[in-house]
C-alpha atoms as a PDB file:
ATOM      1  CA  UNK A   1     140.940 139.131  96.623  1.00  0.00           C
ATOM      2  CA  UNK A   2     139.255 142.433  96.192  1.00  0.00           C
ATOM      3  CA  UNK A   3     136.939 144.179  98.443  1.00  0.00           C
ATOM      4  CA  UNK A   4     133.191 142.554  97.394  1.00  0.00           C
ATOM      5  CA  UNK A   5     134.991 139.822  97.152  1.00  0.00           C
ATOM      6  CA  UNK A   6     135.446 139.773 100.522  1.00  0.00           C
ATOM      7  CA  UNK A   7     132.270 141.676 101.941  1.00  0.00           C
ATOM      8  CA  UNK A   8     130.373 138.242 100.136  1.00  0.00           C
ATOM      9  CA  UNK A   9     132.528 135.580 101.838  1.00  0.00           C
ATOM     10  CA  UNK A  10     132.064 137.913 105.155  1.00  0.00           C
ATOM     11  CA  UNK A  11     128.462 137.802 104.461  1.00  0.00           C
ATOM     12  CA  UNK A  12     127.989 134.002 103.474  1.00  0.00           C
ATOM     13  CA  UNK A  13     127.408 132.672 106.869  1.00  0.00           C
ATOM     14  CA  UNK A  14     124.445 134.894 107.622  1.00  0.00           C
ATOM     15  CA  UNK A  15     122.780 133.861 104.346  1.00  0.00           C
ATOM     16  CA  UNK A  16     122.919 130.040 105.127  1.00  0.00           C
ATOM     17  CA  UNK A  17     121.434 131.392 108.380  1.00  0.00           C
ATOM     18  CA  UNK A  18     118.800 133.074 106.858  1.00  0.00           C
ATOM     19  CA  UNK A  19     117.702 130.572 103.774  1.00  0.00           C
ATOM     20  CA  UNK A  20     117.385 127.836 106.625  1.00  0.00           C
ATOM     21  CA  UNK A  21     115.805 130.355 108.796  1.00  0.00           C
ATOM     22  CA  UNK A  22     113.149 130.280 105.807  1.00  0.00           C
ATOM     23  CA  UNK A  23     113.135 126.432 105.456  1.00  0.00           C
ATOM     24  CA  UNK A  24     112.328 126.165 109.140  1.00  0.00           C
ATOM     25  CA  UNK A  25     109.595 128.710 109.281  1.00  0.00           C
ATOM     26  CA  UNK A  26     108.335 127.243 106.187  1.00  0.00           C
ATOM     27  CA  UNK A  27     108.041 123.869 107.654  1.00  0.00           C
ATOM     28  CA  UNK A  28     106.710 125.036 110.861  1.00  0.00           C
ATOM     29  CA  UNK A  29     103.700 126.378 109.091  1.00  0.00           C
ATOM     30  CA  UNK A  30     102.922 123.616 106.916  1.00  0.00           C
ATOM     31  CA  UNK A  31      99.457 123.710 107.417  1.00  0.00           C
ATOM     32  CA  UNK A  32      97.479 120.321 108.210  1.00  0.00           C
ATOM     33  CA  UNK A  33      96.214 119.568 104.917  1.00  0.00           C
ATOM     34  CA  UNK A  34      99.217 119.032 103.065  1.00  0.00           C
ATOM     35  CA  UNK A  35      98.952 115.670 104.941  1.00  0.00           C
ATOM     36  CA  UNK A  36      95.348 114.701 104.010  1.00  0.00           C
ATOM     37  CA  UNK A  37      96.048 113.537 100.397  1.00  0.00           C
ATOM     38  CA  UNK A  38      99.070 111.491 100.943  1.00  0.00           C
ATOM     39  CA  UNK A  39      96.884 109.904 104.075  1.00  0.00           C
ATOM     40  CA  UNK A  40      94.572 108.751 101.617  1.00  0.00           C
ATOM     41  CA  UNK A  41      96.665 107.356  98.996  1.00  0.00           C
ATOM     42  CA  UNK A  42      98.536 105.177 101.633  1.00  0.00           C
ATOM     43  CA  UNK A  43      95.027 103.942 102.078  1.00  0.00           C
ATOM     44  CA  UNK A  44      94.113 103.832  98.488  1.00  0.00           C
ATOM     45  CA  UNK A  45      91.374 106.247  99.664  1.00  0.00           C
ATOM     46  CA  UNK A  46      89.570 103.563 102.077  1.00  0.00           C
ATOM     47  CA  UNK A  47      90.551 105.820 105.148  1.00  0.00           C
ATOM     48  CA  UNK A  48      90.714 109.667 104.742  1.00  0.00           C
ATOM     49  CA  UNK A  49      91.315 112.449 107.136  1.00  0.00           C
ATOM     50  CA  UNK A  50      88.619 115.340 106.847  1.00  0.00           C
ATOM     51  CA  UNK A  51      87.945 118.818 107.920  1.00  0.00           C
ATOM     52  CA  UNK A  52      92.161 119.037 108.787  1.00  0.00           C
ATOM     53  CA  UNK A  53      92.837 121.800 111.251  1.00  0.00           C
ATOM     54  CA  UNK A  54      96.100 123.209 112.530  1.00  0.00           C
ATOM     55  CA  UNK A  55      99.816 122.567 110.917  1.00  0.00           C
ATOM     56  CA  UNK A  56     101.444 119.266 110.412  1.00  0.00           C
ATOM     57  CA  UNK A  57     103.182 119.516 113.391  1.00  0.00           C
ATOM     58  CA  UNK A  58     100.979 119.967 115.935  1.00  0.00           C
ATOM     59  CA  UNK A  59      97.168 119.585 114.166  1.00  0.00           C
ATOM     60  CA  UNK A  60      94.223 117.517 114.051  1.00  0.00           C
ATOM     61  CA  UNK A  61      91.208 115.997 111.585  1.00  0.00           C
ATOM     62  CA  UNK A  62      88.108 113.690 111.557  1.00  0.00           C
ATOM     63  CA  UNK A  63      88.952 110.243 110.032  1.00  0.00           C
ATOM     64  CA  UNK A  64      86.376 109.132 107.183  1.00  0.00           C
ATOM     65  CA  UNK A  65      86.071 105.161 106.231  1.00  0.00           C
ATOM     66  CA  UNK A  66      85.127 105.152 102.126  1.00  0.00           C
ATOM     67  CA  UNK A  67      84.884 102.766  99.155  1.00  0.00           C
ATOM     68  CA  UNK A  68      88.217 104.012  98.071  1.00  0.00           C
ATOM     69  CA  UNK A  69      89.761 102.562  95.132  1.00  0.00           C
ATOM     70  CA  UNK A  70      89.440 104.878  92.962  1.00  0.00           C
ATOM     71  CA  UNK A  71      85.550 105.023  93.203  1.00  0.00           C
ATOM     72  CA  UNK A  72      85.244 108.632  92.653  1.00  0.00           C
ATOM     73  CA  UNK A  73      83.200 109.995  95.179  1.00  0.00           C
ATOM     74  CA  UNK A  74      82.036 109.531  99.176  1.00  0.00           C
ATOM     75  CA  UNK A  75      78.653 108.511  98.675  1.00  0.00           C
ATOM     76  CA  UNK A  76      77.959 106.529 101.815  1.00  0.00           C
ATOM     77  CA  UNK A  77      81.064 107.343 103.570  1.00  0.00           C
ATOM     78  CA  UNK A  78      81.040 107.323 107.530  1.00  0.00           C
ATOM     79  CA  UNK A  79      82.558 109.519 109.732  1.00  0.00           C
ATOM     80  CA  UNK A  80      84.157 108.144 113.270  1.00  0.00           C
ATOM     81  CA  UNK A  81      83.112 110.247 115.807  1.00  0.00           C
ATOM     82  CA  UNK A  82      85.729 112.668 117.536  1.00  0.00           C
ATOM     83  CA  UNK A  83      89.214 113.622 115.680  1.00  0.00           C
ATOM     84  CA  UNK A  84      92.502 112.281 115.461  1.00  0.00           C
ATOM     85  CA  UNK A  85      94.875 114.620 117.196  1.00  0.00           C
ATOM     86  CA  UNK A  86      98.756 114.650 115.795  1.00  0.00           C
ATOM     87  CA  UNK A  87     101.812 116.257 117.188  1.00  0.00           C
ATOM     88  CA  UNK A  88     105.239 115.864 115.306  1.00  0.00           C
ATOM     89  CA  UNK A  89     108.776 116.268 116.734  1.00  0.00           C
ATOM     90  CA  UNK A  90     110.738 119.103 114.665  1.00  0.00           C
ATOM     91  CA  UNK A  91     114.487 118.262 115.727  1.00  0.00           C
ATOM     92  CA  UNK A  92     114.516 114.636 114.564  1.00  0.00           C
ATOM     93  CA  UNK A  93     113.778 115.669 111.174  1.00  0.00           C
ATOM     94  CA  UNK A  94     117.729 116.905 111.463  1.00  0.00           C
ATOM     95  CA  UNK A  95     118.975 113.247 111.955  1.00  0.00           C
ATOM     96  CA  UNK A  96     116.347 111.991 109.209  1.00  0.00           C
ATOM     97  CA  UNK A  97     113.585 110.846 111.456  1.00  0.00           C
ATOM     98  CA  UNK A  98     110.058 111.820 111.943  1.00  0.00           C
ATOM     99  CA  UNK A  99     108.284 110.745 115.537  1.00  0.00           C
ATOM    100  CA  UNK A 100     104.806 111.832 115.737  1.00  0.00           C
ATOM    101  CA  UNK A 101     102.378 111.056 118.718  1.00  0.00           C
ATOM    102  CA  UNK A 102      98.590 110.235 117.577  1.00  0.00           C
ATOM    103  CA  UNK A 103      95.702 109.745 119.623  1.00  0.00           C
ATOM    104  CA  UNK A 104      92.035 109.887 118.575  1.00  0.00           C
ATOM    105  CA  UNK A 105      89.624 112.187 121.321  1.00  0.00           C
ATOM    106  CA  UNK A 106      86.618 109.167 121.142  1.00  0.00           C
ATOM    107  CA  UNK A 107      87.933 105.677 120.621  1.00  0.00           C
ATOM    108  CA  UNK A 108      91.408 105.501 121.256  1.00  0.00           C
ATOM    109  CA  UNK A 109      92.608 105.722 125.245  1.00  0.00           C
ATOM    110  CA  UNK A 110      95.977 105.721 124.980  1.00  0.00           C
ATOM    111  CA  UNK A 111      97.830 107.898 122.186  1.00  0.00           C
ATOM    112  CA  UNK A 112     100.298 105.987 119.772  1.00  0.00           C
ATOM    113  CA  UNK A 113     103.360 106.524 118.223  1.00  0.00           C
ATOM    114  CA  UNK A 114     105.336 105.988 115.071  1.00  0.00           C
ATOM    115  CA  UNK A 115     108.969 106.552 114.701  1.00  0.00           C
ATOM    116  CA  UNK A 116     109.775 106.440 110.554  1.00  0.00           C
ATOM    117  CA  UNK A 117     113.495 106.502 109.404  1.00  0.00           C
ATOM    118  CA  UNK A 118     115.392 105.284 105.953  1.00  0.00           C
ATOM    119  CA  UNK A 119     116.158 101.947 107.403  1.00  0.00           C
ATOM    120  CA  UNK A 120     112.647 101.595 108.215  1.00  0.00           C
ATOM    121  CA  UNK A 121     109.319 102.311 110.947  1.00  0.00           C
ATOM    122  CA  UNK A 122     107.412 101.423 113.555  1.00  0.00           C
ATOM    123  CA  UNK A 123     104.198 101.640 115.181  1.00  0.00           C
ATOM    124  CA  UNK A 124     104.035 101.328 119.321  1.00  0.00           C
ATOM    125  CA  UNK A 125     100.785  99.110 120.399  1.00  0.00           C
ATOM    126  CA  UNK A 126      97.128 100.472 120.638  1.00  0.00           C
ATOM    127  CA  UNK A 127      93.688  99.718 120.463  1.00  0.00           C
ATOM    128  CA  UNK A 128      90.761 101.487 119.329  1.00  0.00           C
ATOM    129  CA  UNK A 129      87.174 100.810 119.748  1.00  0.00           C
ATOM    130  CA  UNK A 130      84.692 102.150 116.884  1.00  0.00           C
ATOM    131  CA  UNK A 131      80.932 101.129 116.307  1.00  0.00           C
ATOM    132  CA  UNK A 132      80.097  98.734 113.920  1.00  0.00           C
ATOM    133  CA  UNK A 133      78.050 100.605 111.780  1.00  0.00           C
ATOM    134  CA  UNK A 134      81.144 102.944 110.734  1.00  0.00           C
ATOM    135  CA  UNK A 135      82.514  99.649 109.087  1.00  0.00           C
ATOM    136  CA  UNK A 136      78.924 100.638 106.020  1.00  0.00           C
ATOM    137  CA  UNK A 137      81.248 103.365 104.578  1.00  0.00           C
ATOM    138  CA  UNK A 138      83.944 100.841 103.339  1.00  0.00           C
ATOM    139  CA  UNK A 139      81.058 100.050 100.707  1.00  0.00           C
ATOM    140  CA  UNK A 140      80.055  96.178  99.958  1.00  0.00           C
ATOM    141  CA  UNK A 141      79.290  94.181 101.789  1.00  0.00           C
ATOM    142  CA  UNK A 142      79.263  96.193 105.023  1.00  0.00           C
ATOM    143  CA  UNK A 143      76.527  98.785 103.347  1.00  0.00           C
ATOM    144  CA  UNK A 144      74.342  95.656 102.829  1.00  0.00           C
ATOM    145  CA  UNK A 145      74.571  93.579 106.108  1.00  0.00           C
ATOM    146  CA  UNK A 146      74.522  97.461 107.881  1.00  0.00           C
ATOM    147  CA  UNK A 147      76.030  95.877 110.619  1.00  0.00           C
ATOM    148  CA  UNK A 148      75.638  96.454 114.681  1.00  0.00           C
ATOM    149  CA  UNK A 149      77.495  95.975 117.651  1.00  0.00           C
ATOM    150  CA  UNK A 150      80.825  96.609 118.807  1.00  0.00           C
ATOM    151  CA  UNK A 151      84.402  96.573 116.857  1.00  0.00           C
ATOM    152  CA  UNK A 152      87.285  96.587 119.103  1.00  0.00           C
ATOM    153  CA  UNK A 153      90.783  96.906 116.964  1.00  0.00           C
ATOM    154  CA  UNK A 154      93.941  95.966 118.929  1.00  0.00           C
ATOM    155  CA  UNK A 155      97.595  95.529 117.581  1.00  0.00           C
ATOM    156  CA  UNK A 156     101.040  94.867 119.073  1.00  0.00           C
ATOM    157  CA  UNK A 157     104.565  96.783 118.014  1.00  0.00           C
ATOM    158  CA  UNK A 158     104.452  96.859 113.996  1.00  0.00           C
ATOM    159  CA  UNK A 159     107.711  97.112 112.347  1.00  0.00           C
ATOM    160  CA  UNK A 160     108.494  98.000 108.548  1.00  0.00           C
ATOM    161  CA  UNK A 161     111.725  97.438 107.442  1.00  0.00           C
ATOM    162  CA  UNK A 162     111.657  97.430 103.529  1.00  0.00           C
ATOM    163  CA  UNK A 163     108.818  95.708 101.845  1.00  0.00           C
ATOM    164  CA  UNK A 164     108.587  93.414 105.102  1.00  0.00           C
ATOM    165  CA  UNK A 165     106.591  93.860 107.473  1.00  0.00           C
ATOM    166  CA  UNK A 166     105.880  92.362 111.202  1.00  0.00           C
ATOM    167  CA  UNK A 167     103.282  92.336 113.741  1.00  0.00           C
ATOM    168  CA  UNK A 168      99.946  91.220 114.559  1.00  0.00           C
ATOM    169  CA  UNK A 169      95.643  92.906 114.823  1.00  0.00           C
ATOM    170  CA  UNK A 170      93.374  91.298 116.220  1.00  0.00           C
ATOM    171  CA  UNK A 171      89.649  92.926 115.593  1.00  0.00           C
ATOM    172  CA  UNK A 172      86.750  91.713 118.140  1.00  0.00           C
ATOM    173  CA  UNK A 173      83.361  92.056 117.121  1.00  0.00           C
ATOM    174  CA  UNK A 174      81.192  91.700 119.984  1.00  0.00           C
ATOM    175  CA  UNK A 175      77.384  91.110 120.085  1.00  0.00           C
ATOM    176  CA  UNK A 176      76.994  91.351 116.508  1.00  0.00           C
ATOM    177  CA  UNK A 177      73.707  92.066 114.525  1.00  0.00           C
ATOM    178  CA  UNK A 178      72.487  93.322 111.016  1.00  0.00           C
ATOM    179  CA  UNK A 179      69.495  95.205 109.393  1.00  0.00           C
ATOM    180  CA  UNK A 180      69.152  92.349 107.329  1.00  0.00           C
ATOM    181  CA  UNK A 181      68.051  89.643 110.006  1.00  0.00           C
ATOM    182  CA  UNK A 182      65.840  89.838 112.900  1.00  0.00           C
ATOM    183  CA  UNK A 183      68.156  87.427 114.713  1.00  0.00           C
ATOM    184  CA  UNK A 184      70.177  89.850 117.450  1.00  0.00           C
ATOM    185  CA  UNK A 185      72.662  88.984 118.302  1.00  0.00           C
ATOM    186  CA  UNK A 186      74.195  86.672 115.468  1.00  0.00           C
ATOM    187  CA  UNK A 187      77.347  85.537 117.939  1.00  0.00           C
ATOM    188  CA  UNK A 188      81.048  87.165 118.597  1.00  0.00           C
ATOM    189  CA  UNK A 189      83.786  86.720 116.364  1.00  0.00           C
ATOM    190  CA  UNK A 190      87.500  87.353 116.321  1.00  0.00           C
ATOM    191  CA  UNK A 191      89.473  87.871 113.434  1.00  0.00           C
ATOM    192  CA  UNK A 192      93.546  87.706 113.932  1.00  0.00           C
ATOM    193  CA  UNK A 193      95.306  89.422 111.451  1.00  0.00           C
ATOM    194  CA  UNK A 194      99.334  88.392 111.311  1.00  0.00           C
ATOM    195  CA  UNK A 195     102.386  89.967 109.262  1.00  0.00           C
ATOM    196  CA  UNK A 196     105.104  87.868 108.870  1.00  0.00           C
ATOM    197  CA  UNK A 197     107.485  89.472 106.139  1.00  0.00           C
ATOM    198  CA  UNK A 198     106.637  90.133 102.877  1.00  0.00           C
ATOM    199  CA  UNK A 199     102.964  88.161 103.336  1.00  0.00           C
ATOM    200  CA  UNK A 200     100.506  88.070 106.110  1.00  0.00           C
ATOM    201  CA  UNK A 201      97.594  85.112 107.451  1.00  0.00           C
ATOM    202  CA  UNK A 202      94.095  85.479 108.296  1.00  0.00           C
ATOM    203  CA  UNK A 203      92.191  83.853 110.340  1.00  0.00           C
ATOM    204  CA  UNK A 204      88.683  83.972 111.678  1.00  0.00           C
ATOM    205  CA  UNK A 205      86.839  82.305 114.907  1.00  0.00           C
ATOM    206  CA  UNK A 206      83.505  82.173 116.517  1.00  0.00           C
ATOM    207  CA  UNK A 207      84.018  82.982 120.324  1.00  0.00           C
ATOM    208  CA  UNK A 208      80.921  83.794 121.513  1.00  0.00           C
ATOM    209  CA  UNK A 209      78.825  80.662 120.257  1.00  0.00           C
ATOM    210  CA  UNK A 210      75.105  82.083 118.680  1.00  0.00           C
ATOM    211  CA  UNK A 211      72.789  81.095 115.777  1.00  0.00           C
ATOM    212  CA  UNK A 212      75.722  82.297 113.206  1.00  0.00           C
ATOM    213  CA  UNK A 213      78.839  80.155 113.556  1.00  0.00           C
ATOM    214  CA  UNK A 214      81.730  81.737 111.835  1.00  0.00           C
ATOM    215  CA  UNK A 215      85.426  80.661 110.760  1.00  0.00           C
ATOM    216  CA  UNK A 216      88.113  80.759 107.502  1.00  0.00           C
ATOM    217  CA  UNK A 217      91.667  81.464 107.153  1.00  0.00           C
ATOM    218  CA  UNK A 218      93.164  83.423 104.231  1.00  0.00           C
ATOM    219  CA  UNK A 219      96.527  84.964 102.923  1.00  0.00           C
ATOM    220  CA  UNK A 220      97.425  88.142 102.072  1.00  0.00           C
ATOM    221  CA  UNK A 221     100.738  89.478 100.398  1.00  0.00           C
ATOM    222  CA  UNK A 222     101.234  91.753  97.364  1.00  0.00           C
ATOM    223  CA  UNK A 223     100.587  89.843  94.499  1.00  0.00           C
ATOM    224  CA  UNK A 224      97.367  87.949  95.919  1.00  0.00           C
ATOM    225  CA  UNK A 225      95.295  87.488  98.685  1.00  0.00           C
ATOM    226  CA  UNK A 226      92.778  84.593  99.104  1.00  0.00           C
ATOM    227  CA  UNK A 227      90.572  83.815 102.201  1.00  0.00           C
ATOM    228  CA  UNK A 228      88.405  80.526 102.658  1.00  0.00           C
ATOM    229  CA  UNK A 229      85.731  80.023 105.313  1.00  0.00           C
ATOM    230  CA  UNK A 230      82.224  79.227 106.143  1.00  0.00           C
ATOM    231  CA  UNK A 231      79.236  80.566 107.655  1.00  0.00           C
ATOM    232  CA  UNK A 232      76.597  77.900 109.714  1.00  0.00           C
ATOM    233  CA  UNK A 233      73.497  78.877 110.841  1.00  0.00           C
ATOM    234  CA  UNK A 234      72.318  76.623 113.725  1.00  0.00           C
ATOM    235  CA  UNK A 235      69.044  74.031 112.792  1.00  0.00           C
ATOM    236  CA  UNK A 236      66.676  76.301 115.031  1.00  0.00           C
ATOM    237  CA  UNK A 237      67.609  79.767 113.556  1.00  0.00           C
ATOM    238  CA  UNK A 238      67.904  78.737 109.794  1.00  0.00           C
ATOM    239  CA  UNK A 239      64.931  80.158 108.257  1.00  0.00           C
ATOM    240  CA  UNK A 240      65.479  83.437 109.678  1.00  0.00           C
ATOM    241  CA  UNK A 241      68.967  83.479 108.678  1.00  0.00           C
ATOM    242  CA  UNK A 242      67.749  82.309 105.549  1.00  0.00           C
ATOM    243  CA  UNK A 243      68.215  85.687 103.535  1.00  0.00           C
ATOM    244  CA  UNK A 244      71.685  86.721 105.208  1.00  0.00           C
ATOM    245  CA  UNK A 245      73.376  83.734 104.942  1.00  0.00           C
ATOM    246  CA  UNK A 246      72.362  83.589 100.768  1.00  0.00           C
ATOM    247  CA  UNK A 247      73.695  87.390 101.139  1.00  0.00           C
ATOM    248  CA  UNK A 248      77.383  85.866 102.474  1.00  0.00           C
ATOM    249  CA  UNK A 249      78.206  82.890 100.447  1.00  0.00           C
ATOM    250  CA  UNK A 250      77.202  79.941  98.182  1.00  0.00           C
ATOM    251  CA  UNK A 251      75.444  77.245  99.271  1.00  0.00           C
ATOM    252  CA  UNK A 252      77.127  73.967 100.504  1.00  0.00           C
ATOM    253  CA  UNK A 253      74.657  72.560 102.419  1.00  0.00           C
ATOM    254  CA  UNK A 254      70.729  73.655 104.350  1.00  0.00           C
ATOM    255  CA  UNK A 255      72.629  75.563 107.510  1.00  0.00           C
ATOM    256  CA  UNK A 256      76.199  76.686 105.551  1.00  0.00           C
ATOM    257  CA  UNK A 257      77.553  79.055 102.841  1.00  0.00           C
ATOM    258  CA  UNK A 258      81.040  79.181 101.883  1.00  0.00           C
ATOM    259  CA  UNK A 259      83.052  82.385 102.551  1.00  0.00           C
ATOM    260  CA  UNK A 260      85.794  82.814  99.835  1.00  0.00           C
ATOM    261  CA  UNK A 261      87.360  85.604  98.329  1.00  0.00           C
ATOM    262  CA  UNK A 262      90.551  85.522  95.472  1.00  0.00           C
ATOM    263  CA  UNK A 263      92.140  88.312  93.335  1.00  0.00           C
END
C-alpha cells in the first residue's frame, strides 16, 4: 500500500464526519416552508399553512381553510386566528422516526403530538375550538349559509398503520345561525366522525332541540363516500326557514328536505 494510499484511508473517517456534519446542518436549517406545500397536498389544498416562519424544526405559520381541489386560487379563503406553533425532535430521525409537538396560540389549549414511523403513526388526543364563520373558506355550501356560532373539534388517539386507519372526531356546533335566515339560533348539532380501518361512518344529531332539527348517517372510505339525512323545520318557524331549508336539500314534505350527498 503506498503512501496516499494510506494518507486517504487515514483521512476517511474525518470525511464521513464532515459530509454528515453537512447533512445535519443542512437539516437543521431547513427553513419552515419546505413544509407548507406538502401540508397542503395531504389536504388536497382544503387546509394550508401561510406566512411560515422559522425552520422545520422548531417554526410556526397561520393555518388557511380553502376550496382546495385543485380550484386554483384563494378567493374567499379564511384565516384562523393565531398560528400553529411546531417543534420537531432531531435524534429520532436516527432510528427512522419523526415526533413533533403542535399546538395552535388561539384555539387549541393543550399542544398535540404525532409520532410517524415505517410501520405506521399516530396522533395523541386534542380539541380545538374555531368560529363558525372560518368553516365560509372551505367554499359551498359554507360561503352560502355564512354560518355563526361556535365549532368545537375534539378527537381521541388516531392511529395509521397502512391504508387503515382508527379513531374517532366528534365536531359540536353550538348555538348555530346563518346570514341566510333571521331565525338565531337554528339548534345544536353534533356530528361523530368514526375510522374503523380502511372506511369510516358518519353520523349526525340534533342535541340542542330548536326550529332546525337535524340528523343523517353516511360512509366514507376511498373509493366512495355517501351520507343520507334530513333537515325539519318545526310547524311555527317554517316560513322563515323557508329559503334555507330549499338552500339544503330537496323537498320531501312542507317542514323537511333531504340531506344526501354520493360520489
Amino acid at each position: 500500500m503506498n503512501y496516499s494510499m494510506r494518507r486517504l484511508l487515514a483521512a476517511w473517517p474525518w470525511f464521513v464526519v464532515a459530509g454528515v456534519s453537512v447533512v445535519v446542518m443542512l437539516a437543521v436549517m431547513l427553513p419552515a416552508a419546505w413544509i407548507v406545500p406538502k401540508f397542503a397536498k395531504s389536504t388536497d389544498g382544503h387546509m394550508n399553512l401561510v406566512d411560515p416562519a422559522g425552520s422545520l424544526w422548531k417554526g410556526s405559520a397561520t393555518l388557511m381553510l380553502a376550496t382546495g381541489g385543485g380550484a386554483g386560487g384563494v378567493d374567499g379563503a379564511t384565516l384562523l386566528p393565531g398560528r400553529i406553533e411546531w417543534t420537531t425532535a432531531f435524534w429520532p430521525l436516527f432510528t427512522g422516526r419523526v415526533r413533533m409537538e403542535m399546538r395552535q396560540t388561539d384555539a387549541m389549549p393543550d399542544s398535540v403530538f404525532v409520532d410517524a414511523g415505517l410501520s405506521g403513526s399516530t396522533i395523541s388526543p386534542g380539541a380545538i375550538t374555531v368560529p363558525a364563520s372560518l368553516l365560509s373558506g372551505l367554499g359551498a355550501p359554507f360561503n352560502t349559509l355564512n354560518m355563526e356560532g361556535n365549532v368545537r373539534l375534539t378527537w381521541t388517539e388516531w392511529r395509521m398503520l397502512g391504508h387503515n386507519t382508527y379513531g374517532q372526531a366528534t365536531v359540536t356546533l353550538d348555538d348555530m345561525a346563518s346570514s341566510v335566515s333571521r331565525v338565531k339560533p337554528l339548534g345544536s348539532y353534533r356530528v361523530v366522525f368514526q375510522a374503523e380501518g380502511e372506511a369510516a361512518t358518519i353520523n349526525l344529531t340534533t342535541t340542542s332541540n330548536g326550529p332546525l332539527l337535524l340528523s343523517g348517517q353516511g360512509t366514507v372510505s376511498k373509493t366512495s363516500s355517501a351520507f343520507n339525512g334530513s333537515a325539519t323545520a318545526t310547524p311555527d318557524a317554517r316560513e322563515n326557514l323557508a329559503g334555507l331549508l330549499n338552500l339544503l336539500g330537496r323537498h320531501t314534505g312542507p317542514d323537511t328536505v333531504e340531506l344526501t350527498f354520493a360520489r
